[in-house]
Protein backbone atom coordinates (compact mmCIF):
# COMPACT_ATOMS: atom_id res chain seq x y z
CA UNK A 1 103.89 114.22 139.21
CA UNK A 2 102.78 111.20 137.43
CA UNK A 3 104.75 109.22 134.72
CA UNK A 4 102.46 110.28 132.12
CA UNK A 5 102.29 114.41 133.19
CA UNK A 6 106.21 114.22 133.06
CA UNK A 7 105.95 112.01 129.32
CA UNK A 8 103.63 114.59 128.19
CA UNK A 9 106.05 117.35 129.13
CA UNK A 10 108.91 116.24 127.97
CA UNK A 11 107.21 115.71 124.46
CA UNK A 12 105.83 119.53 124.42
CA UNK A 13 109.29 120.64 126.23
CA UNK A 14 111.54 118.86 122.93
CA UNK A 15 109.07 120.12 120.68
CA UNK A 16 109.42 124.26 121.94
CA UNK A 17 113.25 123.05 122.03
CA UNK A 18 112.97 121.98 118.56
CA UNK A 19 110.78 124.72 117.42
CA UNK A 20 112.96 127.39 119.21
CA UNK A 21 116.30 126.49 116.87
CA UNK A 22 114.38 126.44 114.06
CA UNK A 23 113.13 129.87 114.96
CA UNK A 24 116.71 130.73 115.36
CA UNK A 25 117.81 129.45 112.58
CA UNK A 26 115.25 130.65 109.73
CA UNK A 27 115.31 133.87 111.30
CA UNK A 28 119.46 134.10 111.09
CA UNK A 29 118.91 133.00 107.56
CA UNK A 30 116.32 135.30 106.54
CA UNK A 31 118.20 138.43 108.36
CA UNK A 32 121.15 137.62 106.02
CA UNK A 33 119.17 137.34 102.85
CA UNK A 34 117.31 140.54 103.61
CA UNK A 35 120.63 142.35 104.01
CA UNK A 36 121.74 140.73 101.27
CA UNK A 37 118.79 141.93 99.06
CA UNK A 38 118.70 145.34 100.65
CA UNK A 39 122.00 145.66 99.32
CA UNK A 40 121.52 144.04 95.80
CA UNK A 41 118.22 146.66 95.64
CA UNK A 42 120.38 149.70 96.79
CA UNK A 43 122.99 148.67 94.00
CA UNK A 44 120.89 148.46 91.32
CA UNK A 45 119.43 151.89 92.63
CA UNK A 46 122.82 153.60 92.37
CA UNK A 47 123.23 151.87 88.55
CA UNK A 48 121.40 154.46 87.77
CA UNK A 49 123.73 157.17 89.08
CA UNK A 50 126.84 155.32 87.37
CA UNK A 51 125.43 155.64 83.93
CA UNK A 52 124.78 159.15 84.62
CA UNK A 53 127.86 159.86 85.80
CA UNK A 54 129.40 158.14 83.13
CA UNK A 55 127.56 160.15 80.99
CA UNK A 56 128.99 163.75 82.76
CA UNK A 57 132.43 161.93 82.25
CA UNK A 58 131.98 161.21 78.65
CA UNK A 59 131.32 164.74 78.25
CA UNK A 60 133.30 166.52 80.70
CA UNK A 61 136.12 164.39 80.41
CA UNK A 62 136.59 164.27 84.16
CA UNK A 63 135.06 164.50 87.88
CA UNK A 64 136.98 167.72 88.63
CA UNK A 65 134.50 169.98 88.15
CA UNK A 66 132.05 167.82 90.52
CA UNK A 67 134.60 168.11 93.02
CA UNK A 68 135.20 171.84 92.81
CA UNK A 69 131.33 172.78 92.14
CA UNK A 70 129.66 170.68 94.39
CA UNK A 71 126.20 171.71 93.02
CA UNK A 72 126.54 169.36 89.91
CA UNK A 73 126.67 166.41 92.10
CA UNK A 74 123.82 167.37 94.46
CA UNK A 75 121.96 167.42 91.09
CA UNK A 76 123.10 164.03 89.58
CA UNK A 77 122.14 162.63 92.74
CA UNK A 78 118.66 164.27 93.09
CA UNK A 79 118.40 163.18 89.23
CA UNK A 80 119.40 159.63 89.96
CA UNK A 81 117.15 159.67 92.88
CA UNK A 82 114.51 159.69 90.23
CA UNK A 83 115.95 157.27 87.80
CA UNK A 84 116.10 160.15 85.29
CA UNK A 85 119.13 159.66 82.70
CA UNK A 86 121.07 162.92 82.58
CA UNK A 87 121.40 164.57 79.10
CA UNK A 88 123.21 167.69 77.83
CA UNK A 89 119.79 169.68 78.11
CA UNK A 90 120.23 168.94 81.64
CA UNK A 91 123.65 169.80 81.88
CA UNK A 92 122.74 173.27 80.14
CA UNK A 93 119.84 173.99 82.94
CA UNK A 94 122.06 173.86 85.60
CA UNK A 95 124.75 175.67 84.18
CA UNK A 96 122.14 178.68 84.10
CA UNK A 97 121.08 177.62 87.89
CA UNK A 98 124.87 177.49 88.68
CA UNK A 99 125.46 180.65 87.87
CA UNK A 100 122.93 182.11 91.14
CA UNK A 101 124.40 178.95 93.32
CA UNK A 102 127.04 180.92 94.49
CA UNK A 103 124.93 183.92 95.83
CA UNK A 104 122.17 181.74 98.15
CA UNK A 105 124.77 180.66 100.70
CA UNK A 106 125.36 184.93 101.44
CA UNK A 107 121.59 185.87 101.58
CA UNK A 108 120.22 186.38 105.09
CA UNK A 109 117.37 184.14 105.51
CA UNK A 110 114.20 185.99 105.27
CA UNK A 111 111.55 186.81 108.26
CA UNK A 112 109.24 183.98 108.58
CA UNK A 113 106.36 185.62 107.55
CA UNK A 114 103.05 185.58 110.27
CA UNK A 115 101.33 182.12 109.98
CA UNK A 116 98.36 183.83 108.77
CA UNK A 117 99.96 185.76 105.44
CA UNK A 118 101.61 182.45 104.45
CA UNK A 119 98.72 179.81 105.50
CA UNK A 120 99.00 176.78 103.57
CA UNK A 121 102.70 177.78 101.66
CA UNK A 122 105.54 176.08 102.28
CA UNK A 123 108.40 178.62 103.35
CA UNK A 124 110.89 179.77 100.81
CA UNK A 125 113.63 177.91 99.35
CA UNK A 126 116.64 179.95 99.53
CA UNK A 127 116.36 180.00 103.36
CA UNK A 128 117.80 176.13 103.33
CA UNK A 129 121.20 175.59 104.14
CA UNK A 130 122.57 173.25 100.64
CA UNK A 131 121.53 169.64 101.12
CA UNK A 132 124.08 167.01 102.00
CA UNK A 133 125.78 164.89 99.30
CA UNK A 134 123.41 161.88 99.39
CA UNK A 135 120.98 162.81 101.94
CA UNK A 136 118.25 162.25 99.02
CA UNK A 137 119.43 158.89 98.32
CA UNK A 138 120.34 157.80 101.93
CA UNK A 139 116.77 158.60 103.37
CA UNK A 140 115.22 156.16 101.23
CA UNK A 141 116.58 153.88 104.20
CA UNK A 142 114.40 155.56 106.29
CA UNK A 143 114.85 159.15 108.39
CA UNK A 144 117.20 157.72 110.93
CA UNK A 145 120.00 160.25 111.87
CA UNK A 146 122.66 157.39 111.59
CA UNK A 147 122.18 157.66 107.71
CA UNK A 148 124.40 160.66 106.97
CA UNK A 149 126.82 158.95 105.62
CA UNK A 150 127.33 160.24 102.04
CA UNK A 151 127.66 158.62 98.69
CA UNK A 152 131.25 158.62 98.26
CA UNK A 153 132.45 159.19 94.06
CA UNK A 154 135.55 157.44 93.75
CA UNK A 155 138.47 157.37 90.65
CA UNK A 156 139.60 154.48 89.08
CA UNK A 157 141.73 153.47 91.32
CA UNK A 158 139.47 153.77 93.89
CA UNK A 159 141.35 156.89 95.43
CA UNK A 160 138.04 159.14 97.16
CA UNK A 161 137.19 162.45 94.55
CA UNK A 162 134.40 162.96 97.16
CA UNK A 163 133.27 161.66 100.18
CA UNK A 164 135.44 159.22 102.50
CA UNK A 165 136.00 155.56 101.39
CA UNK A 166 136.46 152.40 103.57
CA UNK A 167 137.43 148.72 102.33
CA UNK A 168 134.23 147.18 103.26
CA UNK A 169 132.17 149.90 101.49
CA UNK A 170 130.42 148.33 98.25
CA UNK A 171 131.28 149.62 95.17
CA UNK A 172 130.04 149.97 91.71
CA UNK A 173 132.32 150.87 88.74
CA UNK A 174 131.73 154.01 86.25
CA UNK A 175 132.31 152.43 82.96
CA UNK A 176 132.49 155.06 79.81
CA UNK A 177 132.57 151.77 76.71
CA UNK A 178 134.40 149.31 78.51
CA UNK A 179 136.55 151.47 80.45
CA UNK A 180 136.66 152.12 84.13
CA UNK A 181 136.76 155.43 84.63
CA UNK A 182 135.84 156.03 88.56
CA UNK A 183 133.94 154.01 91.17
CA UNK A 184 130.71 155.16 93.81
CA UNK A 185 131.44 153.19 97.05
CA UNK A 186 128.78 153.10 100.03
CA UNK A 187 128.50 151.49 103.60
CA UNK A 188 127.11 148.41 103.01
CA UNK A 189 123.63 147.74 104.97
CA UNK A 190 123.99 145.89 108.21
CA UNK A 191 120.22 146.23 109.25
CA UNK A 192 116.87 147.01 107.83
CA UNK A 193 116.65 150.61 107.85
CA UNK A 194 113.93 151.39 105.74
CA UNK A 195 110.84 151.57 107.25
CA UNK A 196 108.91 149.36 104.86
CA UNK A 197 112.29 146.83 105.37
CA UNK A 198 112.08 146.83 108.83
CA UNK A 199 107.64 146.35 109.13
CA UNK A 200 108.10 143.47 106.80
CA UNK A 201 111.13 142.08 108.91
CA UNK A 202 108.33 142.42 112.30
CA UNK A 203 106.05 140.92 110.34
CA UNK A 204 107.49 137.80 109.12
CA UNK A 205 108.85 137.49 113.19
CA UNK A 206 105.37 137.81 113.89
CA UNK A 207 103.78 135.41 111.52
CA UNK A 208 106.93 132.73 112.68
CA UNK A 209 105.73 133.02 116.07
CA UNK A 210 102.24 132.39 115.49
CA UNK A 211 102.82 129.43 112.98
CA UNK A 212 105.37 128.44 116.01
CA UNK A 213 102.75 128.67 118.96
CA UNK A 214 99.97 126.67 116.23
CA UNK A 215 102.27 123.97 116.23
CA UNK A 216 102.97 123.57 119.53
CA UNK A 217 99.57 123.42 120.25
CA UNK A 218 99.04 121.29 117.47
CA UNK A 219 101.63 118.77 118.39
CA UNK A 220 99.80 118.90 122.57
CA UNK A 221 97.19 116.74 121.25
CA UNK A 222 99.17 114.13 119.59
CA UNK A 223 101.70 114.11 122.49
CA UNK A 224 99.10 113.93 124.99
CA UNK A 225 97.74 110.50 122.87
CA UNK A 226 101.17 109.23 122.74
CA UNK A 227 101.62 109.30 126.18
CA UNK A 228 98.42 107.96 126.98
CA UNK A 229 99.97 104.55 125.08
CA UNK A 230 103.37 104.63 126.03
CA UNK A 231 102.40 104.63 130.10
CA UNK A 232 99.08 102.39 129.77
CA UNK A 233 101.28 99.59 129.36
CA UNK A 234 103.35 100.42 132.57
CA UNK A 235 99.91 101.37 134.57
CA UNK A 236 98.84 97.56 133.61
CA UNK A 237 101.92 96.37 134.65
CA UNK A 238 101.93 98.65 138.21
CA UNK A 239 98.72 97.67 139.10
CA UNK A 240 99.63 93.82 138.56
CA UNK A 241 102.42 94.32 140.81
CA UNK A 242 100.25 95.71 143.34
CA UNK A 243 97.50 92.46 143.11
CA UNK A 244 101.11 90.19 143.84
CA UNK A 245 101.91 92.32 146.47
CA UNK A 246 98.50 91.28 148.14
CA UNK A 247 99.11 88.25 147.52
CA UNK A 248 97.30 87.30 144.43
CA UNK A 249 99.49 85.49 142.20
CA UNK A 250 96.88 84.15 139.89
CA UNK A 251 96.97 87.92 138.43
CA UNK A 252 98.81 88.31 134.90
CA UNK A 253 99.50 91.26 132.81
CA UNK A 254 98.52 91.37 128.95
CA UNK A 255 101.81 91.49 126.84
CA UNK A 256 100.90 93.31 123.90
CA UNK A 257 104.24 94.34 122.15
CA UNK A 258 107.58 92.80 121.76
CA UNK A 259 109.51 95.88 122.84
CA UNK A 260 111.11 96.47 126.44
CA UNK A 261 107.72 97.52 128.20
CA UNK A 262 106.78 93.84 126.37
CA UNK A 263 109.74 92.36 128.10
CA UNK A 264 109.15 93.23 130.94
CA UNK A 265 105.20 92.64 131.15
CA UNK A 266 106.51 89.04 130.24
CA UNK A 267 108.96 89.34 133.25
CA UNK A 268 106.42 89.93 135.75
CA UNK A 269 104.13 87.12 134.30
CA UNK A 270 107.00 84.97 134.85
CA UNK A 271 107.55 86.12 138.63
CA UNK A 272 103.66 85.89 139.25
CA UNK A 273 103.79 82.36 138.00
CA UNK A 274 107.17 81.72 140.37
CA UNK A 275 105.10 83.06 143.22
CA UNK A 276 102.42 80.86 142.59
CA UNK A 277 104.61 77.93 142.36
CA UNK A 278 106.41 78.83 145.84
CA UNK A 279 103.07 79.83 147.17
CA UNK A 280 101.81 76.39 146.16
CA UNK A 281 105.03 74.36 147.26
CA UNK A 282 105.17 76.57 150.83
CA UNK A 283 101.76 75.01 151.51
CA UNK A 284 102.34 71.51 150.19
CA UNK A 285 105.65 71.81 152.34
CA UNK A 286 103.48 72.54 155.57
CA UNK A 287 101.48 69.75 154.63
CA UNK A 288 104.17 67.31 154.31
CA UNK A 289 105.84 68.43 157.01
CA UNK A 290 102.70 67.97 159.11
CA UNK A 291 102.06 64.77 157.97
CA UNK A 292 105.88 63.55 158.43
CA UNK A 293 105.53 64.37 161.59
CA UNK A 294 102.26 63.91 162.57
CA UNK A 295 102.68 60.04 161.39
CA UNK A 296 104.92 58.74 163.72
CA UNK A 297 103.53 60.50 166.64
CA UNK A 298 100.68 58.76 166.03
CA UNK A 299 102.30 55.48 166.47
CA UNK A 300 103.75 56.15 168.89
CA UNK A 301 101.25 57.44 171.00
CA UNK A 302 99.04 54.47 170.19
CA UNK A 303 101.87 52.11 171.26
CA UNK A 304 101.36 53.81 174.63
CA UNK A 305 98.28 54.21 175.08
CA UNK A 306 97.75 50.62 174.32
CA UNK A 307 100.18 50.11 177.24
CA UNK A 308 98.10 52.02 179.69
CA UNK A 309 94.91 50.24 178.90
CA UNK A 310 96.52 46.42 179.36
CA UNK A 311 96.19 45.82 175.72
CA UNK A 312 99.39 45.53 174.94
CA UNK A 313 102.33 44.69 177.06
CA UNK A 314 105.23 46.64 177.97
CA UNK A 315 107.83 44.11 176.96
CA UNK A 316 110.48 44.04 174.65
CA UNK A 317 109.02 44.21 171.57
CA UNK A 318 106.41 47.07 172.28
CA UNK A 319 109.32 49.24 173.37
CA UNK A 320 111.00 47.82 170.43
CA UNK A 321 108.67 49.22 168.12
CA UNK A 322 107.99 52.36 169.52
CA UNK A 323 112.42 52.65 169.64
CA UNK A 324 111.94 52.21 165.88
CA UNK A 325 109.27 55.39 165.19
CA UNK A 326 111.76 57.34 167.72
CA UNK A 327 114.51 56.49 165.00
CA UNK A 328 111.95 57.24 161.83
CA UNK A 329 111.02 60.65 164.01
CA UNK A 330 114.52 61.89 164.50
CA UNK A 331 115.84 61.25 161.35
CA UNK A 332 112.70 62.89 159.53
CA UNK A 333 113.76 66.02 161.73
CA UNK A 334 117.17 65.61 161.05
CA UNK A 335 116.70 65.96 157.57
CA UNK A 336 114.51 68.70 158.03
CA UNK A 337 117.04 70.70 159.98
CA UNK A 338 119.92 69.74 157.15
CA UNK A 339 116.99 70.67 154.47
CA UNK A 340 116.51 73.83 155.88
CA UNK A 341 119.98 74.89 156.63
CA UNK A 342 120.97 74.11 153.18
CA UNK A 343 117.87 76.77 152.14
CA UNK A 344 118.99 79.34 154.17
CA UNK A 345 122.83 78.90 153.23
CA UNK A 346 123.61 77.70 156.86
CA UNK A 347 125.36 74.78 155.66
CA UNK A 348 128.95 75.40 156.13
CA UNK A 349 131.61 73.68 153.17
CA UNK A 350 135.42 72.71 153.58
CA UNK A 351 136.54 72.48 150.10
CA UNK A 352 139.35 70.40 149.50
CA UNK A 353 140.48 68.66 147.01
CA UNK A 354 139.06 64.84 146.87
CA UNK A 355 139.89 61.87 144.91
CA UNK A 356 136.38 61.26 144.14
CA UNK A 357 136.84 58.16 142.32
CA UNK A 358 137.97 56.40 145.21
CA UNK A 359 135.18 58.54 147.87
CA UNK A 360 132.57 56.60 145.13
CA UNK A 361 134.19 53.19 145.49
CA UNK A 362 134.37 53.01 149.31
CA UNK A 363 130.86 54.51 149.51
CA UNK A 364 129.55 51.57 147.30
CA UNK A 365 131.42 48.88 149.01
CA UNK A 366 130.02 49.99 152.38
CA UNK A 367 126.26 49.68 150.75
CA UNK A 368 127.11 46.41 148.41
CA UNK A 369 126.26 43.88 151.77
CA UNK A 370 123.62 46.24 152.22
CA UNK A 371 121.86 46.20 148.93
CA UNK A 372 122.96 41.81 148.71
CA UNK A 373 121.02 41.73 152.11
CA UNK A 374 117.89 42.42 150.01
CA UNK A 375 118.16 40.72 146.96
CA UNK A 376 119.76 43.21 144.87
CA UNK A 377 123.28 43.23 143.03
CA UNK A 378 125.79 46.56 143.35
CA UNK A 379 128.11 46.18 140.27
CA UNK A 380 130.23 48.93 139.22
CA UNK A 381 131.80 51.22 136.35
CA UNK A 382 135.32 53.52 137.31
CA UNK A 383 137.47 55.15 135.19
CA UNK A 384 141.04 53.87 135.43
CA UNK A 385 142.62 56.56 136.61
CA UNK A 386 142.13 58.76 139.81
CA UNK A 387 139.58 62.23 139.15
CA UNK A 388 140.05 64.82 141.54
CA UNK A 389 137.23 67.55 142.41
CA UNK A 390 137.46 70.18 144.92
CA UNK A 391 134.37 69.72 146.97
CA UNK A 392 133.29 68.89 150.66
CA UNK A 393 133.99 65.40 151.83
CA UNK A 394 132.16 64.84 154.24
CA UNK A 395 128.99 66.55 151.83
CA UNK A 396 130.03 63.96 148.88
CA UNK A 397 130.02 61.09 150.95
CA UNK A 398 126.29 62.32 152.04
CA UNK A 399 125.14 62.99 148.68
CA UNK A 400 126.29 59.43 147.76
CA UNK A 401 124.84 57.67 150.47
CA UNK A 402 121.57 59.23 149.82
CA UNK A 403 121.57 58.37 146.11
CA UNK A 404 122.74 55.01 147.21
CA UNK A 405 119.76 54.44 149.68
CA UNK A 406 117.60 55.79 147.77
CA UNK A 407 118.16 53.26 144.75
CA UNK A 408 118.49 50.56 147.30
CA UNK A 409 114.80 51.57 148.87
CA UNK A 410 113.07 51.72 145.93
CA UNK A 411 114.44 48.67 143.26
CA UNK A 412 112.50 45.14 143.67
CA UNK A 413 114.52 42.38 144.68
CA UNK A 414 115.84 40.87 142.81
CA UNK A 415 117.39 43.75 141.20
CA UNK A 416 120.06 45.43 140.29
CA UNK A 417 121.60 48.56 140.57
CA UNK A 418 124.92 49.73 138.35
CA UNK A 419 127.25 52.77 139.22
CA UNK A 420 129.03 54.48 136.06
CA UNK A 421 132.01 56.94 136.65
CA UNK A 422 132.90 58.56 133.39
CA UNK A 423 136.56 60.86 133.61
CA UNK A 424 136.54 63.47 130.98
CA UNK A 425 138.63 66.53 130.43
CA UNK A 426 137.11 69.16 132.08
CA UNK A 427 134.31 66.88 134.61
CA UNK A 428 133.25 63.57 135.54
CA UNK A 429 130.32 62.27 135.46
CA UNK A 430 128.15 59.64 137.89
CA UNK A 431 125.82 57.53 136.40
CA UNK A 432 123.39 55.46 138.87
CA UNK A 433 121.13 52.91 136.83
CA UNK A 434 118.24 50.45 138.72
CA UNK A 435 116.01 47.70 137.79
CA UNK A 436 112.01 48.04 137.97
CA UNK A 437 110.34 49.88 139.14
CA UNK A 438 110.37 52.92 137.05
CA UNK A 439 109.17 56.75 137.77
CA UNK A 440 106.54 58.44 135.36
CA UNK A 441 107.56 60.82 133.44
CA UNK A 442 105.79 63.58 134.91
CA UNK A 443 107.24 63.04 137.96
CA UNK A 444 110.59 62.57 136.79
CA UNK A 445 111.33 66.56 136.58
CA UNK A 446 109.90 66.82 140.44
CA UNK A 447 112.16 64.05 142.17
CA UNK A 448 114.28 66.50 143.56
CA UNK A 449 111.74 68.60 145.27
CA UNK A 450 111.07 69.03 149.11
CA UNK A 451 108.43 66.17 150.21
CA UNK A 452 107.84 65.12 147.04
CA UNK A 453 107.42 60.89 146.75
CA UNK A 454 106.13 58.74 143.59
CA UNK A 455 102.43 58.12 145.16
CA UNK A 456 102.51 54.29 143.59
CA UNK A 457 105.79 51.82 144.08
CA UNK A 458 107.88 54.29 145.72
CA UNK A 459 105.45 55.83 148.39
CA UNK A 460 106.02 55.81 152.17
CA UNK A 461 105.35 51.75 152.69
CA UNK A 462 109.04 51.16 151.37
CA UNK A 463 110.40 54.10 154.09
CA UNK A 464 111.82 57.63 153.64
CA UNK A 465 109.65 61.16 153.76
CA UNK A 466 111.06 62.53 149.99
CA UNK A 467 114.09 64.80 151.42
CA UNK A 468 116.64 62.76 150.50
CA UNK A 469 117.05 63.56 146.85
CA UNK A 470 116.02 67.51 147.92
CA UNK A 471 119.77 67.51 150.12
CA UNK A 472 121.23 65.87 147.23
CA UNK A 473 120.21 68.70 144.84
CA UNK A 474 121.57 70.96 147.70
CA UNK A 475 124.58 69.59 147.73
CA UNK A 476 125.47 69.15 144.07
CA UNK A 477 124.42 73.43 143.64
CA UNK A 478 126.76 74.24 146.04
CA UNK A 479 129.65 72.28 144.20
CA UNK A 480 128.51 73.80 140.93
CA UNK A 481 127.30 71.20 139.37
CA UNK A 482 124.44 68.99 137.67
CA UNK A 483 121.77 66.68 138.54
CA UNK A 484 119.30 64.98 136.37
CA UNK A 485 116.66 61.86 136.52
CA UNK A 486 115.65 60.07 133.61
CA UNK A 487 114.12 56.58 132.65
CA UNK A 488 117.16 53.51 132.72
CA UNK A 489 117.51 51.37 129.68
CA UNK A 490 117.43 48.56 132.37
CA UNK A 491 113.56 49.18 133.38
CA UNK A 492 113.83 51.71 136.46
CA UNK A 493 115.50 55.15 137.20
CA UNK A 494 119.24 56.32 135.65
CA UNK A 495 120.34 59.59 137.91
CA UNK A 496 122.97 61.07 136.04
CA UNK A 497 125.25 63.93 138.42
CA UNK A 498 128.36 66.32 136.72
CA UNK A 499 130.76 67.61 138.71
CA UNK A 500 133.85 70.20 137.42
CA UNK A 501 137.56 68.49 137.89
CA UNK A 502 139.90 70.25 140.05
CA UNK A 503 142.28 72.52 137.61
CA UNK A 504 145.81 72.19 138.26
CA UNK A 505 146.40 75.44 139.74
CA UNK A 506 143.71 74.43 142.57
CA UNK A 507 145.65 71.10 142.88
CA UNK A 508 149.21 72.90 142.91
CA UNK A 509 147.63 75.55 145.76
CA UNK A 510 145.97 71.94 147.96
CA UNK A 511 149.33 70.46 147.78
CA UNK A 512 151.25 73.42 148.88
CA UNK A 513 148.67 74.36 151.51
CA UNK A 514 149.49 70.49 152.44
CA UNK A 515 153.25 70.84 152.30
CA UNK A 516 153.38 73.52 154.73
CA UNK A 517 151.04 72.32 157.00
């Protein structure tokens, strides 16, 4: 499943999440507000019955006679049912109506008559067992069996007069002035029962869920866009990725945001150029290499082949010079091989700690008769008191010579070449500065590269193959430190190198090592 499938998804999945609690909740919230108004509605029904009962009260004085003629409150009910307000006229009716109450419940129900004699007439009333206390009132909920439960008259201190009476039953009080004279309690509602109640419950459920399923349909089409631009970016950047695997590191992506896709758009721009560089330096390498190589084994086959064909003698100085492109051969391998063990991390370093002040001032004494030889001066620059590094030896003392040589190579005589050794806290810092001639500045940031040589003053006529400063830069990464070129204030090159002084706990740990050894 691709990236933008499971981006689409997830977008339509969060939104059916999202939609789904609100669902919940607006329908948890509407339930309890339509019990809450089922029961408000059923109260103010039954306000109704409370004034007329208050009414009976005012003019009985009591509920005793409801309780012992239970005809008088099937009436108030049936009355209240129709939101009548009982009067003494009323009273008066069904004192003449009470007086035959007592004789229905002993009459044997008549013979249903033949269907054809009574077509169209509702059978007769006496044949009716007496209706429930509240039935009328209680089937306005609808005609489920469950409500039975009767209308309950309480007295003032809520002790039942008739019907049963719980403590979460709702209540209304029977107020004669601004006395409380009884109470009618109820179940309270704990789901639509009604039959209207419970069709517009379904209906609003309904109308939810197809407002719901809109919007998620709805909200498909913007997702699907959305996706669509979040993944193009990454598709842009997947299919450059694929051009560098082949080998095309020309290609670039186009970074149009600032954001993390942005980022990393930039990121692979950056690698694609890297490539290119390392693409570009791997050839120039082979090329260098080649021509290193390829130079003095040229000369020297020339030098014998001129031998062969009488031209020129195999005396001392033939074999002389051809000794001499031997040398030039085998050190331009040598290097090589160090070059390339120092790329692979072959090159193998005994740290210990060195007095490097004194490493620099044998290393220049052994190359001052070397650099008078040719015309050019070796002064130098120490700090007073010993700095101590924890490096490779033997590495240092290679690193110096080849900074060394490689001032001495490439200053005119006569010259001059001075060596600086700052001491500070935490590092010290070498400072090699050299007469004419100078570097250009755009080749200044390249010195250290494999191969590379200054195609004008310092080009192969004056010796070396340009690996010399590469080892140094090998060397000074793996003591952790710095090396930079720059123009000198005296006409020619200033190579400026940082290394980190030894802390005392690596001196205390050499000279214990030391002791016990």
């Amino acid at each position: 499943m691709s990236l933008f499938i499971r981006l689409w998804l997830s977008f339509l999945i969060t939104l059916g999440m999202v939609l789904l609690l609100l669902y919940g909740a607006v329908q948890w919230s509407f339930d309890n507000g339509m019990i809450r108004y089922i029961n408000q509605r059923e109260a103010a029904t039954y306000k109704t019955l409370t004034d007329n009962l208050a009414n009976f009260h005012q003019w009985k004085g009591d509920f005793s006679q409801l309780r012992s003629e239970p005809f008088y409150w099937r009436k108030l009910l049936t009355l209240s049912q129709r939101t009548e307000t009982f009067t003494q006229s009323h009273l008066s009716d069904w004192k003449i109506e009470a007086l035959f109450e007592p004789l229905k419940p002993h009459r044997p129900p008549p013979r249903r008559p033949p269907p054809e004699r009574n077509a169209g007439h509702p059978p007769p009333e006496q044949g009716h067992p007496p209706p429930r206390i509240g039935d009328d009132l209680h089937n306005r909920r609808g005609n489920n069996p469950k409500n039975g439960m009767r209308i309950s008259l309480l007295a003032d201190d809520l002790s039942p007069v008739i019907g049963p009476y719980k403590k979460d039953f709702d209540t209304l009080p029977i107020k004669v002035g601004n006395t409380v004279v009884g109470h009618i309690a109820w179940p309270p509602s704990k789901v639509p029962e009604a039959s209207y109640d419970i069709a517009f419950v379904e209906s609003q459920k309904h109308a939810f869920l197809l407002l719901a399923s809109i919007a998620l349909i709805l909200g498909a089409v913007p997702a699907f866009f959305f996706s669509r631009v979040f993944t193009s970016p990454i598709n842009r950047i997947a299919a450059t990725t694929k051009r560098l695997v082949k080998g095309e590191y020309q290609t670039r992506t186009a970074v149009e945001s600032t954001d993390e896709i942005g980022q990393l758009a930039l990121d692979i721009n950056t690698l694609a150029t890297t490539l290119d560089a390392n693409e570009k330096a791997r050839g120039e390498w082979f090329a260098n290499t080649a021509h290193e190589l390829r130079t003095p084994l040229s000369i020297i086959k020339g030098e014998f082949e001129a031998i062969i064909d009488g031209i020129r003698p195999a005396n001392k100085n033939t074999l002389a010079s051809i000794e001499e492109e031997v040398a030039h051969l085998q050190t331009l391998i040598e290097d090589l091989y160090t070059l390339s063990n120092a790329d692979i991390g072959a090159f193998r370093y005994n740290m210990t700690l060195c007095n490097f002040r004194n490493l620099v001032a044998d290393t220049v004494a052994r190359y001052r008769p070397i650099a008078a030889d040719k015309g050019i001066s070796l002064s130098t620059s120490f700090c007073s008191t010993p700095v101590y590094v924890m490096g490779d030896e033997t590495r240092l003392q290679q690193l110096l010579e080849n900074l060394l040589k490689n001032s001495e190579k490439y200053t005119d005589a006569p010259g001059e070449i001075v060596v600086t050794l700052l001491c500070e806290a935490s590092s010290v810092i070498l400072t090699i500065d050299d007469t004419a001639p100078s570097v250009p500045d755009d080749a200044l940031p390249r010195l250290f590269e494999k191969l590379y040589r200054v195609e004008t003053s310092r080009n192969r006529k004056t010796g070396g193959a340009g690996l010399g400063l590469a080892i140094v830069k090998k060397i000074v990464d793996a003591h952790n430190g710095t090396i930079a070129a720059q123009r000198s204030n005296k006409g020619g090159l200033r190579v400026t190198m940082t290394l980190e002084v030894a802390s005392p706990s690596e001196k205390a740990d050499e000279t214990a090592s030391q002791g016990k050894a």
